[in-house]
PDB file of N, CA and C in Angstrom:
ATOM      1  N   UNK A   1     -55.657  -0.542  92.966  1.00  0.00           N
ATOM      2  CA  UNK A   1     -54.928   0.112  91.918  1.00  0.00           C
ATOM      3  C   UNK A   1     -55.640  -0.120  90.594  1.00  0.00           C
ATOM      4  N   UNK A   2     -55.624   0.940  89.749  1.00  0.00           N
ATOM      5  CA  UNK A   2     -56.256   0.801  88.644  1.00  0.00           C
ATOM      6  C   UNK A   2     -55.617  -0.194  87.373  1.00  0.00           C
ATOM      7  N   UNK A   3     -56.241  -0.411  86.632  1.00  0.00           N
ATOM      8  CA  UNK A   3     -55.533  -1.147  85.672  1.00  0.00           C
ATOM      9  C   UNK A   3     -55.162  -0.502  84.392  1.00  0.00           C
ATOM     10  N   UNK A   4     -55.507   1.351  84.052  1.00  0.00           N
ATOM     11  CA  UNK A   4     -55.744   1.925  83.522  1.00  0.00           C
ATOM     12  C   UNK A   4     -54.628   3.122  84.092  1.00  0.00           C
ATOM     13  N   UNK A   5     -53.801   3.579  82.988  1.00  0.00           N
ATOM     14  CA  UNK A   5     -52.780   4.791  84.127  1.00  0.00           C
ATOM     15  C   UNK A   5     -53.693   5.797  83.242  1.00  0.00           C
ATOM     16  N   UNK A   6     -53.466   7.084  83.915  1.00  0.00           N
ATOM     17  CA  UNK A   6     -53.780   8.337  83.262  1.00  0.00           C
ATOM     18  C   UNK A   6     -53.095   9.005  82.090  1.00  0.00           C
ATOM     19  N   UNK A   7     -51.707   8.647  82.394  1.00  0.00           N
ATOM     20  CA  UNK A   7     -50.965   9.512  81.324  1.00  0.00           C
ATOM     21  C   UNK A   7     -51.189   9.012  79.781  1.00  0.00           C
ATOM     22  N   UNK A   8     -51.105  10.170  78.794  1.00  0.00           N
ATOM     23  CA  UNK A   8     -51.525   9.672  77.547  1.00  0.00           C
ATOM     24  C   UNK A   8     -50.816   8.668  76.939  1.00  0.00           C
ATOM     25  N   UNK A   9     -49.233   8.700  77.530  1.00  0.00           N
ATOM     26  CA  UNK A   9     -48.382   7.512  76.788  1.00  0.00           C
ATOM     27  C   UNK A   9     -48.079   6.483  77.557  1.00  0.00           C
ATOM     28  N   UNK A  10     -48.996   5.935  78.623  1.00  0.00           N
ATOM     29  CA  UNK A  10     -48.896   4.840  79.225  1.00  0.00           C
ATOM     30  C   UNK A  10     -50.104   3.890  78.348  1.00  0.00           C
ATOM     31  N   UNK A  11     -49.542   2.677  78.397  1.00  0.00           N
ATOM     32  CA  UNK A  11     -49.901   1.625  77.663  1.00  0.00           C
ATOM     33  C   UNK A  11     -51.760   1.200  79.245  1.00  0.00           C
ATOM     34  N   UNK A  12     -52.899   0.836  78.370  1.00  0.00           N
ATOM     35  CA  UNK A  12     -53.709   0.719  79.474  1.00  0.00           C
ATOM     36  C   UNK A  12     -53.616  -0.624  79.187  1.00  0.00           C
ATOM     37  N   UNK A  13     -54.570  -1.629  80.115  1.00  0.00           N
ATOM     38  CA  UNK A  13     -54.756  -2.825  80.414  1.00  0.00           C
ATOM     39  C   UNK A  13     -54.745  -3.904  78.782  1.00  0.00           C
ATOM     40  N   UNK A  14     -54.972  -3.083  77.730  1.00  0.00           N
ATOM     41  CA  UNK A  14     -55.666  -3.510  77.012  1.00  0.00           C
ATOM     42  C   UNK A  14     -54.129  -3.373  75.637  1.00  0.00           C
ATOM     43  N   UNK A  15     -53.241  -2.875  76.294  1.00  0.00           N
ATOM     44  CA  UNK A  15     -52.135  -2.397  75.524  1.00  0.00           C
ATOM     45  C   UNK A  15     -51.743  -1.422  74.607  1.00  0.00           C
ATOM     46  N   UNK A  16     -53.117  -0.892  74.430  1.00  0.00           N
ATOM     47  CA  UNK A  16     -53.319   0.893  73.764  1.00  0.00           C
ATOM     48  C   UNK A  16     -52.751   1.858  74.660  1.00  0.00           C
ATOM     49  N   UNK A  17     -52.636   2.982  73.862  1.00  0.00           N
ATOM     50  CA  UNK A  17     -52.019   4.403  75.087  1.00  0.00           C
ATOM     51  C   UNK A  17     -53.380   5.235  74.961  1.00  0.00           C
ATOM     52  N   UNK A  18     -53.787   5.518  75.677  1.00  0.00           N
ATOM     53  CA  UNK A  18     -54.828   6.695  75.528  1.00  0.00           C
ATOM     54  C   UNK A  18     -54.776   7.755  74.251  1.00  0.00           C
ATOM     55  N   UNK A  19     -54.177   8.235  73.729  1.00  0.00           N
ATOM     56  CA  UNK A  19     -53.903   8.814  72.436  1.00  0.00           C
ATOM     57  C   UNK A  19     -54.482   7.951  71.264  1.00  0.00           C
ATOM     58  N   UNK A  20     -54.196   6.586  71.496  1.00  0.00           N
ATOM     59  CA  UNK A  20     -54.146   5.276  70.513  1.00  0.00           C
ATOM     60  C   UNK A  20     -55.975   5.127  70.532  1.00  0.00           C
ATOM     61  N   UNK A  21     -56.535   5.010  71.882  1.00  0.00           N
ATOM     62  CA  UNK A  21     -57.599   5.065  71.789  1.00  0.00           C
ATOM     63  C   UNK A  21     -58.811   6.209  71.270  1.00  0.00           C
ATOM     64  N   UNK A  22     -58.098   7.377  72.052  1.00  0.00           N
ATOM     65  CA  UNK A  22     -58.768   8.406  71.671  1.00  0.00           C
ATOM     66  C   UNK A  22     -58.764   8.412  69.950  1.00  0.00           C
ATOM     67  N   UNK A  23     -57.868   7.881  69.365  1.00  0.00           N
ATOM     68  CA  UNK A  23     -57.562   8.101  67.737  1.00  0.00           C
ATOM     69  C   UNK A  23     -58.559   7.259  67.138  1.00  0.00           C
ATOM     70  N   UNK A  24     -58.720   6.429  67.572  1.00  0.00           N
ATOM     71  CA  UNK A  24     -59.419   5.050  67.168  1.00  0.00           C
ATOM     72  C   UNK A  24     -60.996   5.630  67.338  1.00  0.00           C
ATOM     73  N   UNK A  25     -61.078   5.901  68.374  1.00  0.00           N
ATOM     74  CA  UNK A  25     -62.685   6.782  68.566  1.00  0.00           C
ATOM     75  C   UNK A  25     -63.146   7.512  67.651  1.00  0.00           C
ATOM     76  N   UNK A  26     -61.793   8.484  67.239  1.00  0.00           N
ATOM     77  CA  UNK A  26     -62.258   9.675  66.750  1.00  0.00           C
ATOM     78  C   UNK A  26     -62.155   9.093  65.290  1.00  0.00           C
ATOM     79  N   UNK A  27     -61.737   7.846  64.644  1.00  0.00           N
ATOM     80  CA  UNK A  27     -61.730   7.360  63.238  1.00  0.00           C
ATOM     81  C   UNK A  27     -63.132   6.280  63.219  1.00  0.00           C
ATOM     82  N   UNK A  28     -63.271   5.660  64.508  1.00  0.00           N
ATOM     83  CA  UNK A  28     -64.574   4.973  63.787  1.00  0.00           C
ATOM     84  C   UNK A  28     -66.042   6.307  63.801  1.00  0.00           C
ATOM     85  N   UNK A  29     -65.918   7.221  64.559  1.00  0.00           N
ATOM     86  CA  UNK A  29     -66.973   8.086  64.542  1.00  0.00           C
ATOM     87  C   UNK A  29     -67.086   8.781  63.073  1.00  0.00           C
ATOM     88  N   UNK A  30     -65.578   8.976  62.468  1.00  0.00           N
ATOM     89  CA  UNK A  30     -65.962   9.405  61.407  1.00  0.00           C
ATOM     90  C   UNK A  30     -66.586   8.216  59.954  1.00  0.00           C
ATOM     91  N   UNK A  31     -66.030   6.957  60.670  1.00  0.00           N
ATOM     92  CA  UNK A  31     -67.208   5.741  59.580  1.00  0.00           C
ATOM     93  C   UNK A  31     -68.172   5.554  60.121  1.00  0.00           C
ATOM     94  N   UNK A  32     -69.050   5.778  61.049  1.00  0.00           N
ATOM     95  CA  UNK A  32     -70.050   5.050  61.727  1.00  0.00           C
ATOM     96  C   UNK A  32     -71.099   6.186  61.056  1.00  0.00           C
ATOM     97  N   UNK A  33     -71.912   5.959  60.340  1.00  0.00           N
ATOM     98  CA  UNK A  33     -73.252   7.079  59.715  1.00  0.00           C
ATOM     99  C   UNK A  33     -73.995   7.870  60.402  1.00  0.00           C
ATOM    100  N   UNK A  34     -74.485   7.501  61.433  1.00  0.00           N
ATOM    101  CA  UNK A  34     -75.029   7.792  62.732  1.00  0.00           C
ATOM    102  C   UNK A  34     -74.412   8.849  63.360  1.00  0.00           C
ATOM    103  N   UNK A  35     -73.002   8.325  63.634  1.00  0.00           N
ATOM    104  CA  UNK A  35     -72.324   9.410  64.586  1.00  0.00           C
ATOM    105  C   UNK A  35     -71.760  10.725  63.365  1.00  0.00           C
ATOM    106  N   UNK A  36     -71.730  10.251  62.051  1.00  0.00           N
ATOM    107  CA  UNK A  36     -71.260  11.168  61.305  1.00  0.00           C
ATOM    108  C   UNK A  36     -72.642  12.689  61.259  1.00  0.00           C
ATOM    109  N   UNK A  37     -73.348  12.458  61.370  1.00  0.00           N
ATOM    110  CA  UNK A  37     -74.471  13.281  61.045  1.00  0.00           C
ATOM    111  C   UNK A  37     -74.710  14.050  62.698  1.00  0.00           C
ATOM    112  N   UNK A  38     -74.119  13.437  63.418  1.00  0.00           N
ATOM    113  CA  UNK A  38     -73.957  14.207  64.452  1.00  0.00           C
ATOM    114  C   UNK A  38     -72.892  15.807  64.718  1.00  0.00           C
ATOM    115  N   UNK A  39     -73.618  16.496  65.320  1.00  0.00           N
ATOM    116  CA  UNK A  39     -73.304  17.455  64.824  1.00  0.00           C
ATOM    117  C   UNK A  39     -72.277  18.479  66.380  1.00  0.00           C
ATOM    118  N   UNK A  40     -72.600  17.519  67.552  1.00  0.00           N
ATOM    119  CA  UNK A  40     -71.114  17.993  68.541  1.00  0.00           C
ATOM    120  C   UNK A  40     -70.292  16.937  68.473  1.00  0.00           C
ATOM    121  N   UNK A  41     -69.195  17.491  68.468  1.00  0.00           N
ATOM    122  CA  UNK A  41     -68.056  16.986  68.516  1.00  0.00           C
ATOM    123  C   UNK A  41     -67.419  16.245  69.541  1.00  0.00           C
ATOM    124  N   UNK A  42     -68.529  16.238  70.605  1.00  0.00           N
ATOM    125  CA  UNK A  42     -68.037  15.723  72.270  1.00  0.00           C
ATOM    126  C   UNK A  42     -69.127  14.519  72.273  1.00  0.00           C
ATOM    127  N   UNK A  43     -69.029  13.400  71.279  1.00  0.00           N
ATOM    128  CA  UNK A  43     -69.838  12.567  71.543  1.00  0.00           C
ATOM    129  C   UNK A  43     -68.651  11.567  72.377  1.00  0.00           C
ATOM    130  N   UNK A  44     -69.273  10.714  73.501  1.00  0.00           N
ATOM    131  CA  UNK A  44     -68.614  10.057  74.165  1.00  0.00           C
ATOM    132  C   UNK A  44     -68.113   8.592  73.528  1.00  0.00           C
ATOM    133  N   UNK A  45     -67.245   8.451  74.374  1.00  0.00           N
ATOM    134  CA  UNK A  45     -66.284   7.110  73.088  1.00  0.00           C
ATOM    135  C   UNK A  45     -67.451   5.917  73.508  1.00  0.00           C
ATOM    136  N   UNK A  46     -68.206   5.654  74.552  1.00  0.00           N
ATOM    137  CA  UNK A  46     -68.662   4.667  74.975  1.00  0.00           C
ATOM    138  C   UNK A  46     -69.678   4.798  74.106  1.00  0.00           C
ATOM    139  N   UNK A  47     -70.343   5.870  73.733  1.00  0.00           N
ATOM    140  CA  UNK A  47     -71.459   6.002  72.731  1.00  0.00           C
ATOM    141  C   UNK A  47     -70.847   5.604  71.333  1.00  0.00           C
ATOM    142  N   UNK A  48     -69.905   5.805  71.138  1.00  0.00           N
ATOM    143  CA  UNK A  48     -69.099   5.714  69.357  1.00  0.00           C
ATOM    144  C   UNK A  48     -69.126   4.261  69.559  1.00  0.00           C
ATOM    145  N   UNK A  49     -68.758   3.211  70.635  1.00  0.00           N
ATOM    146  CA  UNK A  49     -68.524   2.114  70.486  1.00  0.00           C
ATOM    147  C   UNK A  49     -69.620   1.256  70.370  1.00  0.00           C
ATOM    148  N   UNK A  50     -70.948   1.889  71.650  1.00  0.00           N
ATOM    149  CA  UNK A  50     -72.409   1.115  71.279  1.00  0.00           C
ATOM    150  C   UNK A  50     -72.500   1.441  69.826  1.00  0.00           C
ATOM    151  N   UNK A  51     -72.570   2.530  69.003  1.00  0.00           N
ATOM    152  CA  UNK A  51     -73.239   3.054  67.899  1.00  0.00           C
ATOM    153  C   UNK A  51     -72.089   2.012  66.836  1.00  0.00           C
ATOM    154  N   UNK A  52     -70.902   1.667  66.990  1.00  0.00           N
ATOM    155  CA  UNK A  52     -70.208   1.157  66.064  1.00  0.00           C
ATOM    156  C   UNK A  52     -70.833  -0.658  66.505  1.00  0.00           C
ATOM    157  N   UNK A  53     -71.148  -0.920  67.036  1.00  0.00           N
ATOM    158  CA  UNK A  53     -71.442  -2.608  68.027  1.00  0.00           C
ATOM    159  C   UNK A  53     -73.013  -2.787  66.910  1.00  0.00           C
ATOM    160  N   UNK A  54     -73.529  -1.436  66.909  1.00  0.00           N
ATOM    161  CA  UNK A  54     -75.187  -1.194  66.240  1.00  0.00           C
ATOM    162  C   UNK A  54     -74.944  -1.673  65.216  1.00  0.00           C
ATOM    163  N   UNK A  55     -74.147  -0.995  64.620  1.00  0.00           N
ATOM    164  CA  UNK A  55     -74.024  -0.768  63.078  1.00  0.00           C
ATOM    165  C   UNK A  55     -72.927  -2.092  62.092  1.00  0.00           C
ATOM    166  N   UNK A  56     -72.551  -2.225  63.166  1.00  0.00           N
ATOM    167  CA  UNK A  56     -71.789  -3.918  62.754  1.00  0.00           C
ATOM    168  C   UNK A  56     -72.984  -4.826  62.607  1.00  0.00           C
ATOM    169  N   UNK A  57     -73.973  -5.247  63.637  1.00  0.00           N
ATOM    170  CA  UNK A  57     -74.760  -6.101  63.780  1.00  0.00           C
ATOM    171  C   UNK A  57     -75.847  -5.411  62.535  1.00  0.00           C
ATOM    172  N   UNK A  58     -76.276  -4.406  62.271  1.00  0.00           N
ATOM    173  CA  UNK A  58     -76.909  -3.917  61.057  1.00  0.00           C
ATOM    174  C   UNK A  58     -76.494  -4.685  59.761  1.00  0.00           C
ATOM    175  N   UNK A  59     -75.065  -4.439  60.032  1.00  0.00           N
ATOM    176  CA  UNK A  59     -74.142  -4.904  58.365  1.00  0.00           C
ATOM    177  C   UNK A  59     -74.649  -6.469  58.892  1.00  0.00           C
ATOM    178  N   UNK A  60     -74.479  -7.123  59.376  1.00  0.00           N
ATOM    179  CA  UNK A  60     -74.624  -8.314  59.795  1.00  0.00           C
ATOM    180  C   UNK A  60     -76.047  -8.828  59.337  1.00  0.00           C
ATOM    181  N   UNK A  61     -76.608  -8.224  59.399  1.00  0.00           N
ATOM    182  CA  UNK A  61     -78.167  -8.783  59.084  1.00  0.00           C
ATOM    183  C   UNK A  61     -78.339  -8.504  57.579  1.00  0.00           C
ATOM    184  N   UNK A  62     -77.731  -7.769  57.601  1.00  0.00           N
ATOM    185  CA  UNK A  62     -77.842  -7.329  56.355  1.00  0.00           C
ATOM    186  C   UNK A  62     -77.547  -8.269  55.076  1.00  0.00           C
ATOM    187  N   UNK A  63     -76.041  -8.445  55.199  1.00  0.00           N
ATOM    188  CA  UNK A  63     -75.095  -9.885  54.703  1.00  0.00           C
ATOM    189  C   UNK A  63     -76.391 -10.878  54.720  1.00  0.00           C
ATOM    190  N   UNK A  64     -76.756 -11.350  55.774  1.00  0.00           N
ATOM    191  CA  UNK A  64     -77.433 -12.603  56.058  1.00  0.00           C
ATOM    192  C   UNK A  64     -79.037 -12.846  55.030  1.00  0.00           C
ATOM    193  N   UNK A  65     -79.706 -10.857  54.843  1.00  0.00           N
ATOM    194  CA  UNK A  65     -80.516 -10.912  54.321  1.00  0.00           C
ATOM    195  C   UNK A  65     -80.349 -11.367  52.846  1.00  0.00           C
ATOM    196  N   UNK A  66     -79.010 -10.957  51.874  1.00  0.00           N
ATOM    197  CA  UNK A  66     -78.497 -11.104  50.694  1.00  0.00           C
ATOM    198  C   UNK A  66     -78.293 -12.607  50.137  1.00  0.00           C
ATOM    199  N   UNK A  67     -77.464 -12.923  51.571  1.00  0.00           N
ATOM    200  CA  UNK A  67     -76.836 -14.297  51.426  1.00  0.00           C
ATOM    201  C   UNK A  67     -78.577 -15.225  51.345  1.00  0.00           C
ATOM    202  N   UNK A  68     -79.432 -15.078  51.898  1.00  0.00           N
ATOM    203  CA  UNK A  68     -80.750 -15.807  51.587  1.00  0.00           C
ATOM    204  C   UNK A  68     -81.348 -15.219  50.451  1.00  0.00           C
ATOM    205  N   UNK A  69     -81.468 -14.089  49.943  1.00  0.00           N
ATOM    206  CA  UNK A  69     -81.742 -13.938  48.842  1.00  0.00           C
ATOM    207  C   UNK A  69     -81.579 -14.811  47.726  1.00  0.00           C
ATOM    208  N   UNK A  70     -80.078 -14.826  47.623  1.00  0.00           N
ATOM    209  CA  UNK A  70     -79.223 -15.129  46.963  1.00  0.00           C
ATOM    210  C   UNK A  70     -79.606 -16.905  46.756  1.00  0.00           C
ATOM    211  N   UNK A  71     -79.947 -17.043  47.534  1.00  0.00           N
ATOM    212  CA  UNK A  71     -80.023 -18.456  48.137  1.00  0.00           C
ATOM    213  C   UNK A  71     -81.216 -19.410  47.171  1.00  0.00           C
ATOM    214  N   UNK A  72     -82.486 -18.490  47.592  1.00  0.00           N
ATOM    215  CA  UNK A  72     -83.289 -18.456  46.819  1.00  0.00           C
ATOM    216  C   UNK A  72     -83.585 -18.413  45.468  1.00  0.00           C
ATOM    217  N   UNK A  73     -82.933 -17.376  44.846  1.00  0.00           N
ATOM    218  CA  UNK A  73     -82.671 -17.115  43.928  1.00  0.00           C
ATOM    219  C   UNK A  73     -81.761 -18.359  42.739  1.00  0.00           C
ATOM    220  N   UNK A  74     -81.213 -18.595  43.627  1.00  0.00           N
ATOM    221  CA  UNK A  74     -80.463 -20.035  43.083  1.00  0.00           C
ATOM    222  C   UNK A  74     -81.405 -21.382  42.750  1.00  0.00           C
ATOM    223  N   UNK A  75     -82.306 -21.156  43.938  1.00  0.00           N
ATOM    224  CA  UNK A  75     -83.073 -22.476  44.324  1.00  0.00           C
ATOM    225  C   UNK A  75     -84.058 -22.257  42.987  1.00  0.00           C
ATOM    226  N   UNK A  76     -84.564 -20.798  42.501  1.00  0.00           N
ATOM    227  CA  UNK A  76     -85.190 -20.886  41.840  1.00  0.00           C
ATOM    228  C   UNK A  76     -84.931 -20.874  39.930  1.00  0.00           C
ATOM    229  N   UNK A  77     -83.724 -21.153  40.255  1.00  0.00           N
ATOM    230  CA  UNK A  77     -83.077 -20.673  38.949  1.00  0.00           C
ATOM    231  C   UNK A  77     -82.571 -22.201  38.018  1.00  0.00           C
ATOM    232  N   UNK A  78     -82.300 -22.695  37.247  1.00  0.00           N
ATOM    233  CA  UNK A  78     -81.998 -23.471  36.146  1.00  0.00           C
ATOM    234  C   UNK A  78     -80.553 -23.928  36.661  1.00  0.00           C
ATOM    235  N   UNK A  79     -79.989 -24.732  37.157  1.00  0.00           N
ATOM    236  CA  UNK A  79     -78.506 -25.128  37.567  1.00  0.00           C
ATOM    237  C   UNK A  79     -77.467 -24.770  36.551  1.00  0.00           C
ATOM    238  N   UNK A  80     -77.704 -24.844  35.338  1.00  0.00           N
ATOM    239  CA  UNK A  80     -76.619 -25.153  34.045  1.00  0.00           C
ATOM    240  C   UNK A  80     -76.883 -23.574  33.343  1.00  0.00           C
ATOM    241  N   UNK A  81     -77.354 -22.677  34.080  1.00  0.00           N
ATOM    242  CA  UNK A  81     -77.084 -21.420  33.443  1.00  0.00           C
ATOM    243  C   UNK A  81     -76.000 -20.610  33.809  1.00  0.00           C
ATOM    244  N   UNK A  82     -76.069 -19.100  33.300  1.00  0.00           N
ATOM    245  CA  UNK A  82     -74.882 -18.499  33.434  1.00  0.00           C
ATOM    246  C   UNK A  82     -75.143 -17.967  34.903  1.00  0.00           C
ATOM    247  N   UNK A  83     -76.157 -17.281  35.180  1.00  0.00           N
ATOM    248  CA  UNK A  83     -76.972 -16.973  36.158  1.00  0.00           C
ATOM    249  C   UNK A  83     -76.851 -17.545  37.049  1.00  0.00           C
ATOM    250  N   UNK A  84     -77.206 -18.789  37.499  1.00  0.00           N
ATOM    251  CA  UNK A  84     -76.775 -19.589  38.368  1.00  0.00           C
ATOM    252  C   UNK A  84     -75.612 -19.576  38.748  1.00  0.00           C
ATOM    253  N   UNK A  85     -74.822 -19.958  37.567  1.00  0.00           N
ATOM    254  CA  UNK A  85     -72.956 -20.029  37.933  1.00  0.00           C
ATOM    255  C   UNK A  85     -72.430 -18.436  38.578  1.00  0.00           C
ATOM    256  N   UNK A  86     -72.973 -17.267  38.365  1.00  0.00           N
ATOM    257  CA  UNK A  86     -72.806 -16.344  38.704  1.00  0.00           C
ATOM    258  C   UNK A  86     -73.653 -16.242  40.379  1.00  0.00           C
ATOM    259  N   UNK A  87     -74.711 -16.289  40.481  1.00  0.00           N
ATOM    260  CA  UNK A  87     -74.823 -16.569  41.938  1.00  0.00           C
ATOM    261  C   UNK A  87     -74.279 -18.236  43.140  1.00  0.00           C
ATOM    262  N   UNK A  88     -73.485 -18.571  42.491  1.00  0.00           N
ATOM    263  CA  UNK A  88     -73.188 -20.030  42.794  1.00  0.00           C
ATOM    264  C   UNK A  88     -71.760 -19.178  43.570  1.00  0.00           C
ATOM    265  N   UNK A  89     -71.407 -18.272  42.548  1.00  0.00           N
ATOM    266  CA  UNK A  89     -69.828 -17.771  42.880  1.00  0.00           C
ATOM    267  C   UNK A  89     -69.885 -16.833  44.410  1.00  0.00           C
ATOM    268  N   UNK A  90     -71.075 -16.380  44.164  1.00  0.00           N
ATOM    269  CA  UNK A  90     -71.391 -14.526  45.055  1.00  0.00           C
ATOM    270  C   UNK A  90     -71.771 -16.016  46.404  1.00  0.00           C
ATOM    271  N   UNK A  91     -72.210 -16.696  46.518  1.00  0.00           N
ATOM    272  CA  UNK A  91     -72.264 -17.399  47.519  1.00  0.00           C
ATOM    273  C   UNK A  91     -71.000 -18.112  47.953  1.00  0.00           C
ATOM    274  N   UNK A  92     -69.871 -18.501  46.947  1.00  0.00           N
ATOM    275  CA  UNK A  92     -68.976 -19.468  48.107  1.00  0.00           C
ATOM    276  C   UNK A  92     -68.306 -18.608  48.509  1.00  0.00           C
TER     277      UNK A  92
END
């Protein structure tokens, strides 16, 4: 037996209704950049979810690249300035 019913207002394994999911698909496709520039409308949810999994870990590196910037930037900077106290903040 599946763990998944068919009907749209049955709750699946996961406690969403199929409607709930399908909604959710069709809202991160419209934030995800990638899938926005796509141009059919029948992109598959398993693809919206790799492409949203992408683009998290993107933001992720991303953060990490700033947060060392930032880091640096400190290391190279005068402790008792304003500058400092202003990247002292963007870091905690």
């Amino acid at each position: 037996m599946s763990s998944r019913r068919s009907s749209s207002g049955a709750p699946t394994s996961a406690g969403m209704t199929d409607a709930q999911i399908t909604d959710l698909v069709s809202k991160l496709q419209q934030l995800i950049p990638q899938l926005r520039s796509t141009h059919s409308d029948k992109v598959s949810a398993a693809k919206v979810l790799q492409e949203t999994c992408s683009y998290i870990k993107t933001l992720h590196r991303e953060v990490d690249d700033l947060s060392d910037r930032l880091s640096q930037l400190l290391a190279n900077t005068d402790s008792n300035t304003a500058q400092a106290a202003i990247i002292r903040s963007l870091l905690m």
